[in-house]
Protein backbone atom coordinates (compact mmCIF):
# COMPACT_ATOMS: atom_id res chain seq x y z
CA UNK A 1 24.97 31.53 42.04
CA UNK A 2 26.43 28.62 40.12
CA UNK A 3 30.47 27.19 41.23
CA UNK A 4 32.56 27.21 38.88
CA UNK A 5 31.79 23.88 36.99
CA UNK A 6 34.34 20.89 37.88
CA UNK A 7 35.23 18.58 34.47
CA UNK A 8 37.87 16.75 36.20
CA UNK A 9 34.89 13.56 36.34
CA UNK A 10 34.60 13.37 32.58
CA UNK A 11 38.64 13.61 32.17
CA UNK A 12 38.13 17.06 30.09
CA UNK A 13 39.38 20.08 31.22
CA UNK A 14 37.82 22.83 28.62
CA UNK A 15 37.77 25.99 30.81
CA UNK A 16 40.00 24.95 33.56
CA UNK A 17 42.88 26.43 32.02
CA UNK A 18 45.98 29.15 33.18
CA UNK A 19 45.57 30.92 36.26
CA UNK A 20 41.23 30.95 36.28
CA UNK A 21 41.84 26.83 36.24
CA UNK A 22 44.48 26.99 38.63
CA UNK A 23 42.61 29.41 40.90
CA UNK A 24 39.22 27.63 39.89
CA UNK A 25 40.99 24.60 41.41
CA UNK A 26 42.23 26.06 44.69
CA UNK A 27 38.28 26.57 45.28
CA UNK A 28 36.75 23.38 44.17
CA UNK A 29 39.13 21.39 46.19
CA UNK A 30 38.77 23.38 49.39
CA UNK A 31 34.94 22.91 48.43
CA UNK A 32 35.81 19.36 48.73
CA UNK A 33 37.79 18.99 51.63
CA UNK A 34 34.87 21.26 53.01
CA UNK A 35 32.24 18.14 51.97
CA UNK A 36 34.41 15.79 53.07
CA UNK A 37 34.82 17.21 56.98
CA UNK A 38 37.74 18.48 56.96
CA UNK A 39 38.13 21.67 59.54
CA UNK A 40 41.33 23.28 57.53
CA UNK A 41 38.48 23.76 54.88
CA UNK A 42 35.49 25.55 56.83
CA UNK A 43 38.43 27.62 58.34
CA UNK A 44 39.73 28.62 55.65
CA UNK A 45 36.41 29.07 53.91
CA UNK A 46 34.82 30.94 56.84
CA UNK A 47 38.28 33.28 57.19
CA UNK A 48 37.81 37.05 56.00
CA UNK A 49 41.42 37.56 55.56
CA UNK A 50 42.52 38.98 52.66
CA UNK A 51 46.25 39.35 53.17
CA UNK A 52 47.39 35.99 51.65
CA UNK A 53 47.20 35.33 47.52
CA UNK A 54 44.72 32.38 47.91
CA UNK A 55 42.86 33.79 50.68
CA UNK A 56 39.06 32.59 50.26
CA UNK A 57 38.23 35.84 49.55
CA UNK A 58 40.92 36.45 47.01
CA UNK A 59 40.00 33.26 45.05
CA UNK A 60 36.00 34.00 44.98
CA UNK A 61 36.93 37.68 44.20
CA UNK A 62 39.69 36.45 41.36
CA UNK A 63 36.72 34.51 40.08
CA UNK A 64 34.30 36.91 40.16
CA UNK A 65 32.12 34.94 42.59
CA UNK A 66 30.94 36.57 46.17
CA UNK A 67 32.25 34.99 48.54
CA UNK A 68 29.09 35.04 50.54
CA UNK A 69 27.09 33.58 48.01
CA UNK A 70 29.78 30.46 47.51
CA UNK A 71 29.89 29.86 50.94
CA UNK A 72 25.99 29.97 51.11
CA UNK A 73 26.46 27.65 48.26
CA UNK A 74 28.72 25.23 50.25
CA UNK A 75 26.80 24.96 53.26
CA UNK A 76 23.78 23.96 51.47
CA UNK A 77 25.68 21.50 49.66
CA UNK A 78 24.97 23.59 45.54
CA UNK A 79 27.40 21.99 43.43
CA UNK A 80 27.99 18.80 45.15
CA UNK A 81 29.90 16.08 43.51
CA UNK A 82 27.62 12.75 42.43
């Protein structure tokens, strides 16, 4: 399962708009705080909790991503940053 796609590289922004860019965000940058060893971000990627707006599993769920599949994703490093 593909992340959503990050343009911030290239400087464009085309699908990264209003709340699914805003929520889109939340994601990629706990993905990179994740990558860059940073414990907030496996905890709050590994969390189940659902009782909090940006909740892991309320982002991947507002994006229609599984959550188990993204953090399968993460671990194995899909959609790293070059």
């Amino acid at each position: 399962m593909p992340l959503p796609r990050d343009t911030r590289d290239r400087g464009d922004h085309v699908g990264m708009v209003g709340p699914i860019g805003l929520v889109a965000g939340v994601l990629l940058r706990g993905l990179d705080d994740l990558r860059e060893g940073r414990p907030d971000a496996a905890v709050w990627i590994d969390s189940d909790r659902d009782d909090y707006p940006l909740a892991f599993v309320r982002v991947c769920e507002f994006l229609d991503l599984s959550p188990a599949e993204v953090r399968k994703a993460a671990r194995n490093g899909a959609g790293r940053r070059r």
